[in-house]
Protein backbone atom coordinates (compact mmCIF):
# COMPACT_ATOMS: atom_id res chain seq x y z
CA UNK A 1 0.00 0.00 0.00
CA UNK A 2 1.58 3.12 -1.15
CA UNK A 3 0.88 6.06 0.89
CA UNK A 4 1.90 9.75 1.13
CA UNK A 5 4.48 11.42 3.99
CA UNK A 6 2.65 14.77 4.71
CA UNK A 7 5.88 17.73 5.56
CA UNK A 8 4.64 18.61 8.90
CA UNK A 9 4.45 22.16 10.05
CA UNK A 10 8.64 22.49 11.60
CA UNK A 11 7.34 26.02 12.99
CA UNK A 12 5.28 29.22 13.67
CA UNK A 13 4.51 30.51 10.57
CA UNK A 14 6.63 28.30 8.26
CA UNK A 15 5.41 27.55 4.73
CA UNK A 16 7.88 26.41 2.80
CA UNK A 17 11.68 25.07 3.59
CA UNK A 18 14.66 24.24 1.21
CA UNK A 19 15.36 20.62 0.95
CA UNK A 20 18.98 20.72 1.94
CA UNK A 21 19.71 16.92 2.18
CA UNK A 22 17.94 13.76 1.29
CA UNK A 23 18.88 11.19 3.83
CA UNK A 24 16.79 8.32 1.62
CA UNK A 25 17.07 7.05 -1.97
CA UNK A 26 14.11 5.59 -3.95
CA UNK A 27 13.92 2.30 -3.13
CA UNK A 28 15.23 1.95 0.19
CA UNK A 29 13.99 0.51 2.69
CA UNK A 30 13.32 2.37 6.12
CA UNK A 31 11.97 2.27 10.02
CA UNK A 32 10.28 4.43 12.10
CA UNK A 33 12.28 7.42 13.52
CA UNK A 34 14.58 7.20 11.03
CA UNK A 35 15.74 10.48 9.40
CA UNK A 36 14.77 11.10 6.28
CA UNK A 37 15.62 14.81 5.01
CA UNK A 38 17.59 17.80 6.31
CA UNK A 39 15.41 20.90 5.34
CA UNK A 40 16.31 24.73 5.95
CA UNK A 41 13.82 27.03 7.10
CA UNK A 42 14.44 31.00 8.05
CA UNK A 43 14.89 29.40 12.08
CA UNK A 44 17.18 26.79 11.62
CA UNK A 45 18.82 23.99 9.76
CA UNK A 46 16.15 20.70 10.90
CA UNK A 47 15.98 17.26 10.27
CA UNK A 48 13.16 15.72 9.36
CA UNK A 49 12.35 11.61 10.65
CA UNK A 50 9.76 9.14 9.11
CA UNK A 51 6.79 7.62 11.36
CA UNK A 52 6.19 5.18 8.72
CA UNK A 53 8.57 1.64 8.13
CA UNK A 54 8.51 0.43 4.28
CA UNK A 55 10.03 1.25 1.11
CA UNK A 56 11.14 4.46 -0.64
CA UNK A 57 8.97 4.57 -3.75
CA UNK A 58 9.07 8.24 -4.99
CA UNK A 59 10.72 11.50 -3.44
CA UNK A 60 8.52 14.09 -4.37
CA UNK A 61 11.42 17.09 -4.58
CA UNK A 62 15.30 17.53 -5.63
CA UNK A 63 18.00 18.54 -3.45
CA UNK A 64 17.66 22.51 -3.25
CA UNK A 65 14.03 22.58 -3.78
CA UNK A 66 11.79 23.83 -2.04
CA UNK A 67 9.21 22.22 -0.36
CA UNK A 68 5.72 22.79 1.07
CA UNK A 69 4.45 22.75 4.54
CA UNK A 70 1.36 20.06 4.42
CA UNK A 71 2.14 18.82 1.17
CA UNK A 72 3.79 15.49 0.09
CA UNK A 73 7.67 15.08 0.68
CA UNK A 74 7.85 11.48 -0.33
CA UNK A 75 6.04 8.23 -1.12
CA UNK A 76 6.34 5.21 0.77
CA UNK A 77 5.08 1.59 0.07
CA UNK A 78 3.65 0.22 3.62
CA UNK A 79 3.07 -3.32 4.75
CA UNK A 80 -0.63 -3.37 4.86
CA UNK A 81 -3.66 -1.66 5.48
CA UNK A 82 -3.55 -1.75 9.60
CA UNK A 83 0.18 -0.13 9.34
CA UNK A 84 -1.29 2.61 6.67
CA UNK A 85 -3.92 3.47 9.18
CA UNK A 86 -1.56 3.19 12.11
CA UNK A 87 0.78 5.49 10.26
CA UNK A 88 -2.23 8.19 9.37
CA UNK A 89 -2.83 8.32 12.95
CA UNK A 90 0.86 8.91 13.89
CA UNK A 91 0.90 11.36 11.06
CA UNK A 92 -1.95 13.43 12.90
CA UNK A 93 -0.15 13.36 16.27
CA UNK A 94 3.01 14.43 14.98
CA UNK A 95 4.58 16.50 17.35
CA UNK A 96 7.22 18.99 16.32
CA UNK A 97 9.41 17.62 19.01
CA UNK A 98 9.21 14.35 17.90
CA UNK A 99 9.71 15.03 14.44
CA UNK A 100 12.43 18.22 14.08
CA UNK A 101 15.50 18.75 15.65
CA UNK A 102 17.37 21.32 15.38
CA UNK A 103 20.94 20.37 13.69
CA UNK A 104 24.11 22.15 14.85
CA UNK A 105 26.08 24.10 11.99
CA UNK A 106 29.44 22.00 12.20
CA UNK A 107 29.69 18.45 13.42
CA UNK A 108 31.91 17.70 16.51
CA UNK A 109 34.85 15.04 15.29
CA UNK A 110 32.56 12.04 17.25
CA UNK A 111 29.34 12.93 15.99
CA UNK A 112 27.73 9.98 14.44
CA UNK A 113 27.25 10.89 10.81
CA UNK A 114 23.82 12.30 9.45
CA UNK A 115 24.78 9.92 6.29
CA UNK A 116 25.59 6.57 6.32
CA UNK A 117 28.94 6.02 4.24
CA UNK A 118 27.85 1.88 3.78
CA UNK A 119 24.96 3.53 1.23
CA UNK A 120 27.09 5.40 -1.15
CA UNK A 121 26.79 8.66 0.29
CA UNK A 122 29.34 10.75 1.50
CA UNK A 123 29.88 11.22 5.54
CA UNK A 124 29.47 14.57 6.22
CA UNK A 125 26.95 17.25 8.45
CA UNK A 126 24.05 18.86 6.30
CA UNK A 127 26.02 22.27 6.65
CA UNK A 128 29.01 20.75 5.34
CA UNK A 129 27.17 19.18 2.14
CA UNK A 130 25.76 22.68 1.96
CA UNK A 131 28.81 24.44 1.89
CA UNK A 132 30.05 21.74 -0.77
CA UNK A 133 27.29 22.90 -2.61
CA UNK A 134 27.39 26.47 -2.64
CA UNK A 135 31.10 25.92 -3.85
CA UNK A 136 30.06 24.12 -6.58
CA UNK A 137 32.39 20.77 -5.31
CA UNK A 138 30.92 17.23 -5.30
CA UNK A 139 31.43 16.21 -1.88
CA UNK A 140 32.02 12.58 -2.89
CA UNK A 141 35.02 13.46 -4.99
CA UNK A 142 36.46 14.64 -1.34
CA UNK A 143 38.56 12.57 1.05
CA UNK A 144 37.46 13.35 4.47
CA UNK A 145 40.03 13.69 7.09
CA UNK A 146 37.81 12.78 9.93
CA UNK A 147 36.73 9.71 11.49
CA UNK A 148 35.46 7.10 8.86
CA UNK A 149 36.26 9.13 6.30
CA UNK A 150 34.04 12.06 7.27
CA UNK A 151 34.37 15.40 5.39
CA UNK A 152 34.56 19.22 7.02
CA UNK A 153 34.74 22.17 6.30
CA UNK A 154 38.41 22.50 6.54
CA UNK A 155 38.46 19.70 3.38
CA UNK A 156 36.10 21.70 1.82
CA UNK A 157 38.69 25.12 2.32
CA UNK A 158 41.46 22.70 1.61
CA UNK A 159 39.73 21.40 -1.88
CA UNK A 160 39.26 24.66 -3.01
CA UNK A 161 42.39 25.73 -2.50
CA UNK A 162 44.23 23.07 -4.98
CA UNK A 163 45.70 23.91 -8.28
CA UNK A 164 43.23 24.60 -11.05
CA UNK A 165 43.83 22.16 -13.54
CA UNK A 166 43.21 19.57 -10.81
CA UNK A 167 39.81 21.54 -9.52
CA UNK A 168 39.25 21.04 -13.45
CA UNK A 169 39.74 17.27 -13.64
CA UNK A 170 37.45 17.09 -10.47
CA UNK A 171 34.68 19.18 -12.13
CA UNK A 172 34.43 17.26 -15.25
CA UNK A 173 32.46 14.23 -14.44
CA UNK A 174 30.04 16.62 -12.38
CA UNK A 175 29.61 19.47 -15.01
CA UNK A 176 26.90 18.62 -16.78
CA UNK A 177 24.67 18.27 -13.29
CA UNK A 178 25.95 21.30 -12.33
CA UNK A 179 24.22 25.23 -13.89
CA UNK A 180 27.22 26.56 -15.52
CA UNK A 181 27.33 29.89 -13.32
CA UNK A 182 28.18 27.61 -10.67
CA UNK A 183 31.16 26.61 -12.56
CA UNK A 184 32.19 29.24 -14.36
CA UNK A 185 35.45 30.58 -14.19
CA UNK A 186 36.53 33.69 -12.36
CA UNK A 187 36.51 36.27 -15.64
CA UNK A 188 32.48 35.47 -15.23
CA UNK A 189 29.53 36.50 -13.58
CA UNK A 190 28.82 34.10 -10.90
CA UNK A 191 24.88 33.37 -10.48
CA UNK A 192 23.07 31.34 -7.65
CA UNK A 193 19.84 31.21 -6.46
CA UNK A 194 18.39 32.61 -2.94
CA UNK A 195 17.52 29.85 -1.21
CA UNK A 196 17.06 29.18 2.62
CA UNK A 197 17.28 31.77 5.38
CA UNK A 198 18.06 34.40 3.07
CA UNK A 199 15.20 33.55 0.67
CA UNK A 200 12.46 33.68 3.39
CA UNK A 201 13.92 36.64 5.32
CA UNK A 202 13.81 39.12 2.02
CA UNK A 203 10.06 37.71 1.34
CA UNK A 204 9.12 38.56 5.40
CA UNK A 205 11.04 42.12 4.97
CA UNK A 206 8.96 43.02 1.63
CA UNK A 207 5.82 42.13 3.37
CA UNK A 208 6.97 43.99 6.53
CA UNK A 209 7.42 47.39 4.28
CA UNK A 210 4.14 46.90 2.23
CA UNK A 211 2.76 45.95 5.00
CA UNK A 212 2.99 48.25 8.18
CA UNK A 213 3.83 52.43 7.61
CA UNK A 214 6.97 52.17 8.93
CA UNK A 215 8.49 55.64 10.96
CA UNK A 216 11.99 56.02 12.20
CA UNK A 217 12.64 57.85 15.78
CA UNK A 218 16.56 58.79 16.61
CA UNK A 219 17.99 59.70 19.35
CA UNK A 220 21.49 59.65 21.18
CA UNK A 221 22.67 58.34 24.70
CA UNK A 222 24.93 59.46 26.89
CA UNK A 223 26.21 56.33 28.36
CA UNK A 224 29.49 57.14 29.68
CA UNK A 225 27.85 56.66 33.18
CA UNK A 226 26.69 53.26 31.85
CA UNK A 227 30.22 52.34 30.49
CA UNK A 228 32.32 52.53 34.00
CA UNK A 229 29.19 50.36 35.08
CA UNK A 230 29.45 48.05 33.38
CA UNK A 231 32.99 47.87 33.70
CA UNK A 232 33.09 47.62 37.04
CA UNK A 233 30.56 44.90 36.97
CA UNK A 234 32.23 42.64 34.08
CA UNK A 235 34.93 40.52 36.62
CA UNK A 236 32.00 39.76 38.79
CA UNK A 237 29.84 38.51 36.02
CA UNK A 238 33.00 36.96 34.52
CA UNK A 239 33.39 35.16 37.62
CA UNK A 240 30.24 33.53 36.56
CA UNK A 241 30.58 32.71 33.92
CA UNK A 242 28.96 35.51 31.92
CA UNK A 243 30.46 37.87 29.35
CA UNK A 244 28.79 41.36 29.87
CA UNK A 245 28.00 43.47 26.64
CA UNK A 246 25.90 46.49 26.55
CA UNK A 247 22.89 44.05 25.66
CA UNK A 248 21.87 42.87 29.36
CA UNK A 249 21.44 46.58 30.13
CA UNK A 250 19.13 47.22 27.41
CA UNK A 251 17.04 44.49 27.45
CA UNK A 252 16.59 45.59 31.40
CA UNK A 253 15.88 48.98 30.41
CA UNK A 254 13.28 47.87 28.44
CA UNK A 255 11.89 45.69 30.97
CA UNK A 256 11.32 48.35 33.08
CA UNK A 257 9.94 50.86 30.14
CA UNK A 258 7.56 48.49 28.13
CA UNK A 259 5.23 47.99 30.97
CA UNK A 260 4.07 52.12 31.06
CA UNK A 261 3.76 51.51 27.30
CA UNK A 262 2.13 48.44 26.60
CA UNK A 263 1.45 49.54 23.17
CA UNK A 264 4.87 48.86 21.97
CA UNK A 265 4.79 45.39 23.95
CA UNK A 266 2.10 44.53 22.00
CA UNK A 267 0.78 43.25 18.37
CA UNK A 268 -2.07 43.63 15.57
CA UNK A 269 -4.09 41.32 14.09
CA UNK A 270 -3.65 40.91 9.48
CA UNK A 271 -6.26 43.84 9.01
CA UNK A 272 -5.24 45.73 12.34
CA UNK A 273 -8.81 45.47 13.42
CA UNK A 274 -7.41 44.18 17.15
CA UNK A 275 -4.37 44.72 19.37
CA UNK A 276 -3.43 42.16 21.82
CA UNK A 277 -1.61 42.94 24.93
CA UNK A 278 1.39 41.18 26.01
CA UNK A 279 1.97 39.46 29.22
CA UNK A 280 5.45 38.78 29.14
CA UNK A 281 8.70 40.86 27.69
CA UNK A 282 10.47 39.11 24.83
CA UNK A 283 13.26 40.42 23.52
CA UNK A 284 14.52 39.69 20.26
CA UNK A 285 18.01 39.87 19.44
CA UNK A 286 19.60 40.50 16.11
CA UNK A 287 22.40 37.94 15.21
CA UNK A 288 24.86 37.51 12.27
CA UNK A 289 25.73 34.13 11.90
CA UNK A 290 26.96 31.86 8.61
CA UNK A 291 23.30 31.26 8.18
CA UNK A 292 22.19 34.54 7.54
CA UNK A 293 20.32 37.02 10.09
CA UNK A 294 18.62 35.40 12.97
CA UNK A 295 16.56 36.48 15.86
CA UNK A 296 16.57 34.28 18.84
CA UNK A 297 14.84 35.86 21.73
CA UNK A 298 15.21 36.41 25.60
CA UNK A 299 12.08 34.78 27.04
CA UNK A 300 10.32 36.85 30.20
CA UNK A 301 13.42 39.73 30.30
CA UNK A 302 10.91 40.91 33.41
CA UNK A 303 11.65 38.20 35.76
CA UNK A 304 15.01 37.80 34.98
CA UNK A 305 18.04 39.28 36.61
CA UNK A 306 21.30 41.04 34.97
CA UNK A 307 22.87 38.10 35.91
CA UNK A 308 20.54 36.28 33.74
CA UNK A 309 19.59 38.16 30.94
CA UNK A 310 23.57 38.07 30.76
CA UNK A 311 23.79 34.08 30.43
CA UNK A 312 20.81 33.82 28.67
CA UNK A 313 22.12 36.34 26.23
CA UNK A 314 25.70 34.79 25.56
CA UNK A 315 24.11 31.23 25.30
CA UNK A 316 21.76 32.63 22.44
CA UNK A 317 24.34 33.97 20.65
CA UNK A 318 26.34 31.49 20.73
CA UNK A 319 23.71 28.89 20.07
CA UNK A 320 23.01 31.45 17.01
CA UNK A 321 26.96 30.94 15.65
CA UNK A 322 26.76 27.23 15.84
CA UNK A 323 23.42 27.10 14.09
CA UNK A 324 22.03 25.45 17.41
CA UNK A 325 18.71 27.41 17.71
CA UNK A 326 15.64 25.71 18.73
CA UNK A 327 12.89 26.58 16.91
CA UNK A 328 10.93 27.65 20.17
CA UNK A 329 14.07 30.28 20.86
CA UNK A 330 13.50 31.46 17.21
CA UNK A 331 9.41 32.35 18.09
CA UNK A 332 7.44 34.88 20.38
CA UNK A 333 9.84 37.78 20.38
CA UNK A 334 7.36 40.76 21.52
CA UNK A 335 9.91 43.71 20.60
CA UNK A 336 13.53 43.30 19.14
CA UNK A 337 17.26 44.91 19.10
CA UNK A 338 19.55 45.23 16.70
CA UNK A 339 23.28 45.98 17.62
CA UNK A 340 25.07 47.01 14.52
CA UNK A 341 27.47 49.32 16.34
CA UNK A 342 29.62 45.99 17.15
CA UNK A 343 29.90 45.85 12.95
CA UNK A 344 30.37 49.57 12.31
CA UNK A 345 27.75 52.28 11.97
CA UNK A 346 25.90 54.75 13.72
CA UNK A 347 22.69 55.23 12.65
CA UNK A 348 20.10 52.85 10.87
CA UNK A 349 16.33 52.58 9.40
CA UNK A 350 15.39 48.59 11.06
CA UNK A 351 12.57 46.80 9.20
CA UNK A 352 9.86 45.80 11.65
CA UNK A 353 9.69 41.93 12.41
CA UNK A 354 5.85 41.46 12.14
CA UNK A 355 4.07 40.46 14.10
CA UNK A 356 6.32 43.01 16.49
CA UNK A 357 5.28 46.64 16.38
CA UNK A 358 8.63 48.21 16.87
CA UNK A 359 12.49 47.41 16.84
CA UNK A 360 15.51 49.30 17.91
CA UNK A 361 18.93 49.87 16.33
CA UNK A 362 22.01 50.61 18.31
CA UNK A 363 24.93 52.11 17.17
CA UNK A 364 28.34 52.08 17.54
CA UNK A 365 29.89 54.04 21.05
CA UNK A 366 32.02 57.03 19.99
CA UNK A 367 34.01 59.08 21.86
CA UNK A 368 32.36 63.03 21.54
CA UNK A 369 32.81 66.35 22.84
CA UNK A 370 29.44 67.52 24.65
CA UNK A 371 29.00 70.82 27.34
CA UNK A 372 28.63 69.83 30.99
CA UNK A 373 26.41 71.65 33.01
CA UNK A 374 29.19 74.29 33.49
CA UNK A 375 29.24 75.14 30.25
CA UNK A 376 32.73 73.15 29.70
CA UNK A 377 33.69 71.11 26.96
CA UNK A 378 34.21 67.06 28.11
CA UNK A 379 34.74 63.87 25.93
CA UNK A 380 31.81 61.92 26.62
CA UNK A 381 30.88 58.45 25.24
CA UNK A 382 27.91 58.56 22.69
CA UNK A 383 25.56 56.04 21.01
CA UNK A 384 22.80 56.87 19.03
CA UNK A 385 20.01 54.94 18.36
CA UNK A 386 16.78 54.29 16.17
CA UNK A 387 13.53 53.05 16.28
CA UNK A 388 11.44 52.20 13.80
CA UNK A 389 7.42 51.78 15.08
CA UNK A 390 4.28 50.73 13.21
CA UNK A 391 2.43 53.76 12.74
CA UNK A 392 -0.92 51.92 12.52
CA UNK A 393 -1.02 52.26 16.08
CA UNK A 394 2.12 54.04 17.82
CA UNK A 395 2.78 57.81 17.11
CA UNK A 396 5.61 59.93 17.20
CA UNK A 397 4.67 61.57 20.81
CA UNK A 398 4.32 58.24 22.37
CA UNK A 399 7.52 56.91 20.78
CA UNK A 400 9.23 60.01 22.18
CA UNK A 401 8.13 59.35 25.72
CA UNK A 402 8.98 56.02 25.40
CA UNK A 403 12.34 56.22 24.38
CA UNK A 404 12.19 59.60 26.90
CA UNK A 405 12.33 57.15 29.70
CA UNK A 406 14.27 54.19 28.30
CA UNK A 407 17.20 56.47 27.85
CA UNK A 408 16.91 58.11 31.49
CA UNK A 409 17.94 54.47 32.90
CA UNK A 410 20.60 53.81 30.87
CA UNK A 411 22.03 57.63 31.09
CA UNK A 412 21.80 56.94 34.81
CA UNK A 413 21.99 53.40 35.25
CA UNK A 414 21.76 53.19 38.98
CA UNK A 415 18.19 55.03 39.01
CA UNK A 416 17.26 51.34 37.51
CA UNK A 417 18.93 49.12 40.52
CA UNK A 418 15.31 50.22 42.78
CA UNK A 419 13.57 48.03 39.70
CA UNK A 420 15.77 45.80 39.00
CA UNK A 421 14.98 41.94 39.43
């Protein structure tokens, strides 16, 4: 009995992933739990398992495709009837934990292999096969220097690196699979397609700008104050284990703001017919990693302390680099941050993560002149910032205020140690 594996929803809002890896072949035979696909969505590189046990009959997209949330991934021949309607019933229960895992950018050296070398394939992580890819190498014309053969990145770097003429011989048996701007030489124009991360983020950011009147408010901090701080604090935290950035004081800040503005904690419904209140204070955080932009997000920033925002901040970012994001740490961000000072920059126009209603920009800390109260000329340390609200339903005045009061902790950062939590 041939039946139909259904792509179960891998997250909030997900339509559509990239099919990054087949783990199956037509033909094979497989169990229950056993993986069947790497896919890529904007959150994070996840593997897909089967609930079903029988035979490969038809895989229903090619590598780099993408695929469809509730629509057929593969075929699969079944035993008989009473497994089919066993499986249908699995099918409807599937659980996102049960089903996606998130899958860690490179592959520690003892890792068991996400591809079985004894079926022809190459040993390697899905983010190494997709680097292969994007390089335009065959992977299986690669000799791993890992255990059993298995292939990094470094091999990758390593491959590329050899003379041309033998990069040519290697190409050869592959070129005719291969679009020729992914082979071409370096005197041409290089062409690739926008796939993954970066292919869902630009569609959310066009519907974010046709979507929701976006306005820009910017202002600049003082936070020399908050610099000796933080400084003084950093061996304690350290001591802790905690790295201390300007981020944990922020994300306080706003802890303490948001609440006597709920209407930039807060988000619209499609037509902006209804605004719902939020409870709790999630705060997004922008991070570049080698997957593109992501936004993993500090869960209740109210209850937590500096101390904690702190950890909970360096293990998201971290977790970010490594491509180690849950999907749940990717979801339910109320307002977010972007810090592109630690790039370069001062000032920037953020795009609105819907269905958030406003996000900040910091910028980079500079060293000015500014008058004291005296009249005197002092170097001073200055960031400026931006915010960009959805006009729908936050004005100018109230954006003001808002920021108004934000900036009067972190000018003054012990006025926010009566608050603090």
């Amino acid at each position: 009995m041939k039946i139909d594996f259904i792509l179960p929803d891998i997250g909030e809002g997900i339509v559509e992933c990239e099919l990054v890896e087949w783990q199956i072949t037509e033909g094979q035979e497989i169990k229950e739990d056993q993986s069947v696909a790497d896919v890529m969505t904007d959150k994070a590189l996840v593997e897909i398992t089967s609930m079903y046990t029988g035979r490969i009959s038809k895989l229903y997209y090619a590598k780099g495709e993408i695929a469809k949330v509730h629509q057929p991934l593969f075929e699969i021949e079944v035993a008989d009837d009473k497994e089919k309607e066993q499986s249908e019933t699995n099918q409807q229960n599937y659980a996102l934990t049960d089903t996606v895992k998130a899958t860690q950018w490179e592959a520690t050296p003892d890792e068991p292999s996400s591809a079985s070398s004894n079926n022809g394939k190459a040993v390697a992580s899905p983010a190494v096969r997709r680097l292969a890819r994007e390089c335009g190498v065959d992977i299986h014309q690669i000799t791993g220097s890992g255990k059993n053969g298995r292939v990094y990145k470094e091999d990758i770097e390593q491959h590329q690196s050899l003379p041309a003429s033998i990069l040519s011989d290697i190409a050869k048996p592959i070129q005719e699979a291969i679009p020729l701007s992914v082979v071409a030489g370096a005197n041409q124009n290089r062409v690739e397609p926008i796939t993954g991360i970066k292919a869902i983020m630009a569609k959310q950011m066009l519907d974010s700008v046709k979507r929701i009147p976006h306005f820009t408010y910017a202002e600049e901090l003082d936070v020399t104050h908050l610099e000796e701080f933080r400084a003084q604090l950093k061996p304690e935290f350290a001591a802790q284990g905690a790295k201390l950035s300007m981020m944990p004081f922020i994300m306080k800040a706003l802890a303490l703001t948001l609440p006597e503005f709920p209407i930039l904690n807060s988000r619209v419904n499609e037509d902006c017919t209804e605004i719902t209140y939020l409870n709790d204070i999630n705060i997004g955080m922008a991070a570049d990693t080698p997957l593109g932009l992501l936004v993993p997000n500090v869960k209740k920033v109210q209850t937590l302390s500096l101390l904690e925002v702190a950890l909970e901040v360096n293990r998201l970012a971290e977790a970010a680099r490594s491509g180690k994001l849950k999907p749940d740490e990717m979801k339910g961000a109320s307002i977010s941050v972007s810090n592109i000072g630690v790039i370069g920059g001062t000032v920037a126009t953020p795009i609105i993560n819907p269905p958030e209603v406003a996000i900040m920009a910091m910028g980079r800390i500079q060293t000015q002149p500014r008058f004291n109260d005296k009249g005197e000329v002092e170097a001073r340390k200055i960031m400026h910032v931006s915010w960009s609200g959805d006009h729908r339903i936050i004005d100018g005045a109230t954006m003001a205020r808002f920021c108004n009061k934000w900036k009067s902790y972190l000018e003054n950062p012990i006025s926010m140690l009566t608050q603090l939590r």
